[in-house]
PDB file of N, CA and C in Angstrom:
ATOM      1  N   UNK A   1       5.145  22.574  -9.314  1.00  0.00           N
ATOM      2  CA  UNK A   1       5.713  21.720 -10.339  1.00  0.00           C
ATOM      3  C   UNK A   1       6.836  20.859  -9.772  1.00  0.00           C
ATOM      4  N   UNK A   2       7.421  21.451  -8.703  1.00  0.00           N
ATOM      5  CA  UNK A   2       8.662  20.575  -8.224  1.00  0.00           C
ATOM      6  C   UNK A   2       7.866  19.286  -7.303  1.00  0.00           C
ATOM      7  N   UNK A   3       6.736  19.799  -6.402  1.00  0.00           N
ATOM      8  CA  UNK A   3       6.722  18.703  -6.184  1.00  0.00           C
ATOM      9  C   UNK A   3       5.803  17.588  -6.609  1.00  0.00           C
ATOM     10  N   UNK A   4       5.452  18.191  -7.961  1.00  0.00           N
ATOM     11  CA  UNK A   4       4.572  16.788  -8.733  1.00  0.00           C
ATOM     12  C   UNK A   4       5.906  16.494  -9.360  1.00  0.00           C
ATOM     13  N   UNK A   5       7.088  16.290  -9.457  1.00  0.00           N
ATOM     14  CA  UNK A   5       8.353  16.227 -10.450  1.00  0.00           C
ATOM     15  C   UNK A   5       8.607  15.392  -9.321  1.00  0.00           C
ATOM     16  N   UNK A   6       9.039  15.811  -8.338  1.00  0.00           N
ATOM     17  CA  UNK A   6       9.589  14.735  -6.763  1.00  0.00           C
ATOM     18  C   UNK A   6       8.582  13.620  -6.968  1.00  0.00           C
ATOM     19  N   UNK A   7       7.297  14.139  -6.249  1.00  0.00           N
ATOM     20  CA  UNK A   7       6.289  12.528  -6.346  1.00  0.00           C
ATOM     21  C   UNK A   7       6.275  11.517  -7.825  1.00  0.00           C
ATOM     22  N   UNK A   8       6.447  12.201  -9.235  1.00  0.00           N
ATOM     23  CA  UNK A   8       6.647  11.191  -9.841  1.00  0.00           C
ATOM     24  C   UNK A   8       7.745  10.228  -9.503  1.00  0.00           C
ATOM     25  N   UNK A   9       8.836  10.963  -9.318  1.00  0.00           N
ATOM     26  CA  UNK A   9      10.139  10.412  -9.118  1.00  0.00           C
ATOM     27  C   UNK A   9      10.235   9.527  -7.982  1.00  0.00           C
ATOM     28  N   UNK A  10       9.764   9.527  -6.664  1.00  0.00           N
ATOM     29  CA  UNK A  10       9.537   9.324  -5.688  1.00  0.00           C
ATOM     30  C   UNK A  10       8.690   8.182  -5.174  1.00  0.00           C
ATOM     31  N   UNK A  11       7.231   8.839  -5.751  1.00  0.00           N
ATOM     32  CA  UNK A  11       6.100   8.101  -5.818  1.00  0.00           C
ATOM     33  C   UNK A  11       5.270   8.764  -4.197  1.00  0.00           C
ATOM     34  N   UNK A  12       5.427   9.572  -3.580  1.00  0.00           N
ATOM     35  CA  UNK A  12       4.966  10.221  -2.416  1.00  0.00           C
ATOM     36  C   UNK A  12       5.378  11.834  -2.898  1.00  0.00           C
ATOM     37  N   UNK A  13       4.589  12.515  -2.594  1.00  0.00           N
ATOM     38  CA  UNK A  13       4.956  14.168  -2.095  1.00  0.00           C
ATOM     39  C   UNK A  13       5.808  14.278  -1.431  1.00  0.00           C
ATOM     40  N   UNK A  14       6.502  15.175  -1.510  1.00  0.00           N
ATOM     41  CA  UNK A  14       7.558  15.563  -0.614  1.00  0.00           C
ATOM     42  C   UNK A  14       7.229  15.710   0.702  1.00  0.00           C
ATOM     43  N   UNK A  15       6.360  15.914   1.568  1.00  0.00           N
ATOM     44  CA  UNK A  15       5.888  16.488   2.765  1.00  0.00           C
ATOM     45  C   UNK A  15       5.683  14.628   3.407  1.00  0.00           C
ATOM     46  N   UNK A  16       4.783  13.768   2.528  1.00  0.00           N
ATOM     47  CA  UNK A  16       5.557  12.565   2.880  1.00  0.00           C
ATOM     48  C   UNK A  16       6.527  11.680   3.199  1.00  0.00           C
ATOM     49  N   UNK A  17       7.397  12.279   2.702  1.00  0.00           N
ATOM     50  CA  UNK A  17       8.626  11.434   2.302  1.00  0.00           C
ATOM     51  C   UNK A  17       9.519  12.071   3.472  1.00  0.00           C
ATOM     52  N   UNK A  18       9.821  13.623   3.808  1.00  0.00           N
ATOM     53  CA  UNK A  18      10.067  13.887   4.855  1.00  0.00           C
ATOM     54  C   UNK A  18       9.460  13.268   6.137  1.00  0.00           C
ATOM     55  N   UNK A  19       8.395  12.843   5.767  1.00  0.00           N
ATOM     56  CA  UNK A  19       7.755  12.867   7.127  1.00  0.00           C
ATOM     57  C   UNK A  19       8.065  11.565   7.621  1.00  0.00           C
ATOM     58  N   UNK A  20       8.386  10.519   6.680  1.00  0.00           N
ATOM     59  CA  UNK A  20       8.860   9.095   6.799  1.00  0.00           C
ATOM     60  C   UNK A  20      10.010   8.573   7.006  1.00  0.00           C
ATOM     61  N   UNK A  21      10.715   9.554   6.438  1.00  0.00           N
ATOM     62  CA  UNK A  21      12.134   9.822   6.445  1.00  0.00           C
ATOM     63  C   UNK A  21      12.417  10.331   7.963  1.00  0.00           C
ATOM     64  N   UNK A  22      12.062  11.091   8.545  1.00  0.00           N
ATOM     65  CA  UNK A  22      12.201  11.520  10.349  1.00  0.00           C
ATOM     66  C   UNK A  22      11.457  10.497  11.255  1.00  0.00           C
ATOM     67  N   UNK A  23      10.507   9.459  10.600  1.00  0.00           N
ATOM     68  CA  UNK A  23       9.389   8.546  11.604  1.00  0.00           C
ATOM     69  C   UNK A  23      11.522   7.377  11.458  1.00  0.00           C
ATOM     70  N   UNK A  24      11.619   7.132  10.397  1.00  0.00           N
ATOM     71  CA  UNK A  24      12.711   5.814  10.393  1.00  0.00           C
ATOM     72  C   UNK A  24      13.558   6.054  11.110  1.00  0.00           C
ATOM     73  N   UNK A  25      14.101   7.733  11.071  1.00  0.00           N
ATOM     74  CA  UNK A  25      15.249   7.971  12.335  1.00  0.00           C
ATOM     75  C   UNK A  25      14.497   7.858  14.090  1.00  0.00           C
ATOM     76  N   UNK A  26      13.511   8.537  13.891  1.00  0.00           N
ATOM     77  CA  UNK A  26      13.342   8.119  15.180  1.00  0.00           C
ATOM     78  C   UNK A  26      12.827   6.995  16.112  1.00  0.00           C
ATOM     79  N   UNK A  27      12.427   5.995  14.690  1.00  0.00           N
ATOM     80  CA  UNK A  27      12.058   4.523  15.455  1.00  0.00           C
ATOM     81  C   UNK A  27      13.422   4.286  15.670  1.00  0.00           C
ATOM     82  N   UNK A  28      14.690   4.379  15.047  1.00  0.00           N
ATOM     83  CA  UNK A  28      16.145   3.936  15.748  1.00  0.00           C
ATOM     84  C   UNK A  28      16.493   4.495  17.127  1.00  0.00           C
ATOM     85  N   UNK A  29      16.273   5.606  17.188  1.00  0.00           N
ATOM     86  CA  UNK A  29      16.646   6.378  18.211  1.00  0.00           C
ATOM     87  C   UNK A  29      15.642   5.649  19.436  1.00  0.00           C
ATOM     88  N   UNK A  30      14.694   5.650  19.340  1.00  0.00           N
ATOM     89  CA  UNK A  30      13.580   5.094  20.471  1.00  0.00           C
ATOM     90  C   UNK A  30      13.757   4.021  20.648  1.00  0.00           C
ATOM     91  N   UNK A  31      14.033   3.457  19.822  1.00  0.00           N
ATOM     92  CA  UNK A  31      14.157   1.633  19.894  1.00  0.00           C
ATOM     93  C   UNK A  31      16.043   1.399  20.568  1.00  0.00           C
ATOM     94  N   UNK A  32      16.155   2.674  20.797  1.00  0.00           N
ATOM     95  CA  UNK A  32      17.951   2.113  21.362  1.00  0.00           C
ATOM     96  C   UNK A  32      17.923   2.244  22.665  1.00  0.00           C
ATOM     97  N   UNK A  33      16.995   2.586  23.691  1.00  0.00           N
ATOM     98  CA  UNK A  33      16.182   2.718  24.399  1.00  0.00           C
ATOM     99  C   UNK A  33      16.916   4.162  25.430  1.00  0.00           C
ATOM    100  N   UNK A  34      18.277   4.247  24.878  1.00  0.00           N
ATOM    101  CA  UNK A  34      19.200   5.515  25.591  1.00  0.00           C
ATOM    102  C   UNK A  34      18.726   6.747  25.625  1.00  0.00           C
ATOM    103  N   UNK A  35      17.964   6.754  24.698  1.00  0.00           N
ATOM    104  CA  UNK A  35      17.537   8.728  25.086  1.00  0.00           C
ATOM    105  C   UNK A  35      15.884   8.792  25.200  1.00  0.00           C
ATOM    106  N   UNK A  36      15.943   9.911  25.927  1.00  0.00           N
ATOM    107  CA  UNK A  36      14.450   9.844  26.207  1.00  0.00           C
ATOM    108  C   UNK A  36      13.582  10.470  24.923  1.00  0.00           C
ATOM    109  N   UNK A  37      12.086  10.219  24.919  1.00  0.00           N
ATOM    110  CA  UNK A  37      11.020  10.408  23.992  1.00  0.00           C
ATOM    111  C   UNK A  37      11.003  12.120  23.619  1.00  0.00           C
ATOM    112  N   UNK A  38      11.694  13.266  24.670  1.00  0.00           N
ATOM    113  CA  UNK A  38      11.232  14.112  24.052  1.00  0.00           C
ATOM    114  C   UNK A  38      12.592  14.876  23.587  1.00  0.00           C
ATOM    115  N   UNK A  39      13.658  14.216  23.561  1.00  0.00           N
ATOM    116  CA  UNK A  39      14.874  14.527  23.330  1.00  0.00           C
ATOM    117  C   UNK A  39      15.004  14.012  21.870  1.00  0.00           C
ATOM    118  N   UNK A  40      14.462  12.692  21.412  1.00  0.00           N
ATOM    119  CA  UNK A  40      14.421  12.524  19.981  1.00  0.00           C
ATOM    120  C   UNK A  40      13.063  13.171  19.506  1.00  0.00           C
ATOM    121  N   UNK A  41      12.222  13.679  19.902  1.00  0.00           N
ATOM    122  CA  UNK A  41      11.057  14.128  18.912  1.00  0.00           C
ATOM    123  C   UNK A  41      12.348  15.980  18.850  1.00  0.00           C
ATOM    124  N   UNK A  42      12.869  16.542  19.995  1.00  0.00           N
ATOM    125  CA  UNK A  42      13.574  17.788  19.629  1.00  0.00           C
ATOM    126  C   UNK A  42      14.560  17.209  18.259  1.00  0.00           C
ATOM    127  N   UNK A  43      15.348  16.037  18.635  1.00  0.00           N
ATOM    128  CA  UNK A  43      16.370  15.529  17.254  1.00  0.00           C
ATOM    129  C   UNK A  43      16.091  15.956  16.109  1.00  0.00           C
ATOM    130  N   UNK A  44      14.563  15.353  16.062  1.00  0.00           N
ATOM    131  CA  UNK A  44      14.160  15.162  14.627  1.00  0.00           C
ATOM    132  C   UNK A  44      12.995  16.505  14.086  1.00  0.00           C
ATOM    133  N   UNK A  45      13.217  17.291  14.992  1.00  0.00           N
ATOM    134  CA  UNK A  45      12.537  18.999  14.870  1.00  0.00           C
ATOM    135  C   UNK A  45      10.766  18.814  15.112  1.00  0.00           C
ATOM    136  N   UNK A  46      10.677  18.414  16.132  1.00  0.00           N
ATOM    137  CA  UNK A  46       9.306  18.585  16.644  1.00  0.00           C
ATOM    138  C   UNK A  46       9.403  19.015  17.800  1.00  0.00           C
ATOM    139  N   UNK A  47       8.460  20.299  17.700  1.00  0.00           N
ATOM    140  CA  UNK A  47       8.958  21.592  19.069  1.00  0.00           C
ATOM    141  C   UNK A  47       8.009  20.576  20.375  1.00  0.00           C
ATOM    142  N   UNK A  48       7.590  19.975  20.397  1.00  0.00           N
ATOM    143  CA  UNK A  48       6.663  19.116  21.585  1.00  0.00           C
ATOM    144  C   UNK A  48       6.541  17.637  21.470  1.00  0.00           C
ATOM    145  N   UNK A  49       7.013  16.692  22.811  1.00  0.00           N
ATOM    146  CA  UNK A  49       6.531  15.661  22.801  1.00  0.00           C
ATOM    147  C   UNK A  49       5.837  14.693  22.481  1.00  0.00           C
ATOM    148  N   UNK A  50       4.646  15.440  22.848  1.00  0.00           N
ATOM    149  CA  UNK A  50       3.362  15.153  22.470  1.00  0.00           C
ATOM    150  C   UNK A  50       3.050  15.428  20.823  1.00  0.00           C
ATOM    151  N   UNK A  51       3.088  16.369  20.109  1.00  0.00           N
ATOM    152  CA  UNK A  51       3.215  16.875  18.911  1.00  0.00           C
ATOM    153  C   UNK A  51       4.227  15.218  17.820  1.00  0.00           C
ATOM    154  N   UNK A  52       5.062  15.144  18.396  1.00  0.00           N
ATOM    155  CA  UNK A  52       5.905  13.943  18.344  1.00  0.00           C
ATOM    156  C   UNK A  52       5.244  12.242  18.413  1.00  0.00           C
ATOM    157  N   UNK A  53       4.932  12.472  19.631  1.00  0.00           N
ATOM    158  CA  UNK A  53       4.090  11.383  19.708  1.00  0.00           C
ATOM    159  C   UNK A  53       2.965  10.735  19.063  1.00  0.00           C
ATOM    160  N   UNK A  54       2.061  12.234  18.266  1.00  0.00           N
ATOM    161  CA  UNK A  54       1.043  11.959  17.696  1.00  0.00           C
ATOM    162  C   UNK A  54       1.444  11.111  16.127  1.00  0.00           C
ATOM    163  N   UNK A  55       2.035  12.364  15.821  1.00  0.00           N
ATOM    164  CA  UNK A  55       2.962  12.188  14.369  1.00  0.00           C
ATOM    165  C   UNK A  55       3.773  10.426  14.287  1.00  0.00           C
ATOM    166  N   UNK A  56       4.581  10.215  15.433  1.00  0.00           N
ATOM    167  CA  UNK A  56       5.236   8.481  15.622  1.00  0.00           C
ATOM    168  C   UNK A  56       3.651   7.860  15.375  1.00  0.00           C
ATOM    169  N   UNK A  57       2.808   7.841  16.530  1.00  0.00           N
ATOM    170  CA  UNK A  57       1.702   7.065  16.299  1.00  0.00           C
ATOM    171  C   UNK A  57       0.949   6.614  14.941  1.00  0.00           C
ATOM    172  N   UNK A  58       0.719   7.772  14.098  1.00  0.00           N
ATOM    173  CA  UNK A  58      -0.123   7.890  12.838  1.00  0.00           C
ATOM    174  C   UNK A  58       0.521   6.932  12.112  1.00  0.00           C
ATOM    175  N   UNK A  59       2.134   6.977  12.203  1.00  0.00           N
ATOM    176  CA  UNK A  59       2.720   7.048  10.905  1.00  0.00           C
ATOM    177  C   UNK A  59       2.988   5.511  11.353  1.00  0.00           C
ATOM    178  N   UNK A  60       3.724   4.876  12.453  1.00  0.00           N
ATOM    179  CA  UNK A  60       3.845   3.709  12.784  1.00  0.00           C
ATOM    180  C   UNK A  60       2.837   2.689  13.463  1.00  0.00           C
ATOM    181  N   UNK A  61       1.803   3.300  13.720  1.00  0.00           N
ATOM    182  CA  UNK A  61       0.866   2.275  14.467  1.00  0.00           C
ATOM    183  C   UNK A  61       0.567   2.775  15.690  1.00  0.00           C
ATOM    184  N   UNK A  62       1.815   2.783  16.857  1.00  0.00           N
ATOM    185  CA  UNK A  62       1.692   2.686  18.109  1.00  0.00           C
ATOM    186  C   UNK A  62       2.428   3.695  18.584  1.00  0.00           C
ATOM    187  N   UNK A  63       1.972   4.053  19.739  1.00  0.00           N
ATOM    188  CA  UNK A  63       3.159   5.488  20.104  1.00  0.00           C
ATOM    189  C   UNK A  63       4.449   5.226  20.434  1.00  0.00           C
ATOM    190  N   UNK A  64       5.252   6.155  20.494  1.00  0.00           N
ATOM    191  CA  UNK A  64       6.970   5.789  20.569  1.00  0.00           C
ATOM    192  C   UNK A  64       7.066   5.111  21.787  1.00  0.00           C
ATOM    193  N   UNK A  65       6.677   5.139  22.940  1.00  0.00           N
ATOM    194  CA  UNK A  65       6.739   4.638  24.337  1.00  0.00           C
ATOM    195  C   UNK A  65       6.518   2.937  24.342  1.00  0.00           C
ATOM    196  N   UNK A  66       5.322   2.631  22.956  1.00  0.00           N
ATOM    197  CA  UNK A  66       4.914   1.098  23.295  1.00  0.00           C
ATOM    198  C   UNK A  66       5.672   0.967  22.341  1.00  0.00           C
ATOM    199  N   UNK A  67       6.850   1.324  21.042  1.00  0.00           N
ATOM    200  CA  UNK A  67       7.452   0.751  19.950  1.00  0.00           C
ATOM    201  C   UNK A  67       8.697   0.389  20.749  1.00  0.00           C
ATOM    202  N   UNK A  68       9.025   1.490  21.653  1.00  0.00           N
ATOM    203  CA  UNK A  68      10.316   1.003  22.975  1.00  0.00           C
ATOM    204  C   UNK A  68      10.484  -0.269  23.637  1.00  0.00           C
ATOM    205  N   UNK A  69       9.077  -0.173  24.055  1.00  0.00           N
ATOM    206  CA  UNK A  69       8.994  -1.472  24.792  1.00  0.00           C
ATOM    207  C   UNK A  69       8.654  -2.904  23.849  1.00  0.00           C
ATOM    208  N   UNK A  70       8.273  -2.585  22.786  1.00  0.00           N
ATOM    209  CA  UNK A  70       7.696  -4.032  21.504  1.00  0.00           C
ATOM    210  C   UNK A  70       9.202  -4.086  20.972  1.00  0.00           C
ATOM    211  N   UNK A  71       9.854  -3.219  20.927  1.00  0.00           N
ATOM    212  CA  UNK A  71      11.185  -3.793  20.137  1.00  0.00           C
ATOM    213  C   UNK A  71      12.411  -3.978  21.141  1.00  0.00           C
ATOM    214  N   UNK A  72      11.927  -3.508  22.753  1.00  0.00           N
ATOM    215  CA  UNK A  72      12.951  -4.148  24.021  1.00  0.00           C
ATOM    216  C   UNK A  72      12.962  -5.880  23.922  1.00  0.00           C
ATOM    217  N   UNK A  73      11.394  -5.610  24.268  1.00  0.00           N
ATOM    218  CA  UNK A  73      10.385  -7.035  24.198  1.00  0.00           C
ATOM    219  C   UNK A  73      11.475  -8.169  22.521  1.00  0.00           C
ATOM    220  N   UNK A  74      11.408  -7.832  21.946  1.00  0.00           N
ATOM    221  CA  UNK A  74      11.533  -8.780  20.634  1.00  0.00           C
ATOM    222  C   UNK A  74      13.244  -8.908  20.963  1.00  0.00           C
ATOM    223  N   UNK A  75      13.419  -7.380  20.726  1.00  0.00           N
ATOM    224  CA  UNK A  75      15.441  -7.869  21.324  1.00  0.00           C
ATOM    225  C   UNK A  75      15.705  -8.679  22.366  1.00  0.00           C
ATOM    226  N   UNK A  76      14.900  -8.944  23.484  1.00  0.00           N
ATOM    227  CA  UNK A  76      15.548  -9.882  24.589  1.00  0.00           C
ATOM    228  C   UNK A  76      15.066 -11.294  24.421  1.00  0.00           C
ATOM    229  N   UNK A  77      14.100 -10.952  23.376  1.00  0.00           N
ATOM    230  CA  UNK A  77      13.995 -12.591  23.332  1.00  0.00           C
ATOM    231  C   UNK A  77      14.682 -13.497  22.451  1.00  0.00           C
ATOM    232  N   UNK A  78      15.515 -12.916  21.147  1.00  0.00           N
ATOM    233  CA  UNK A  78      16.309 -12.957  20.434  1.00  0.00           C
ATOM    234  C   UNK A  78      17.815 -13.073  21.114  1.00  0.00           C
ATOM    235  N   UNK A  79      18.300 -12.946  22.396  1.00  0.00           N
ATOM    236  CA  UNK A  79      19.242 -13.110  23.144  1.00  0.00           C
ATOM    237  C   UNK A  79      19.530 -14.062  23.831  1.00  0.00           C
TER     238      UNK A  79
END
């Protein structure tokens, strides 16, 4: 009941909304290009890299490694 009460409220399940909610922190973190890929998938509580990687991919398109380099890419040209 709580979480058909959240998704009305919300409009996603909770298990979504977490899950979107940790993809937004860690496109910041990846996209700042300072810490490495498996140091923010530990940040944001994913016991594996890879496990990490899959989850970034699904949810954003592309894996964290090419969102690094597409948003290096867009920041230097903006400079």
């Amino acid at each position: 009941m709580l979480a058909e009460r959240f998704a009305d409220l919300v409009g996603m399940p909770p298990m979504r909304y977490l899950a979107k909610w940790r993809m937004q922190i860690a496109s910041r973190l990846v996209s700042g290009g300072s810490t490495n890929i498996a140091t923010v998938a530990a940040e944001i509580g994913y016991g594996s890299e890879a496990s990490f990687s899959r989850a970034f991919k699904k949810m954003v398109g592309v894996p964290p490694s090419a969102w690094r380099r597409r948003i290096g890419h867009e920041g230097s040209r903006g400079a």
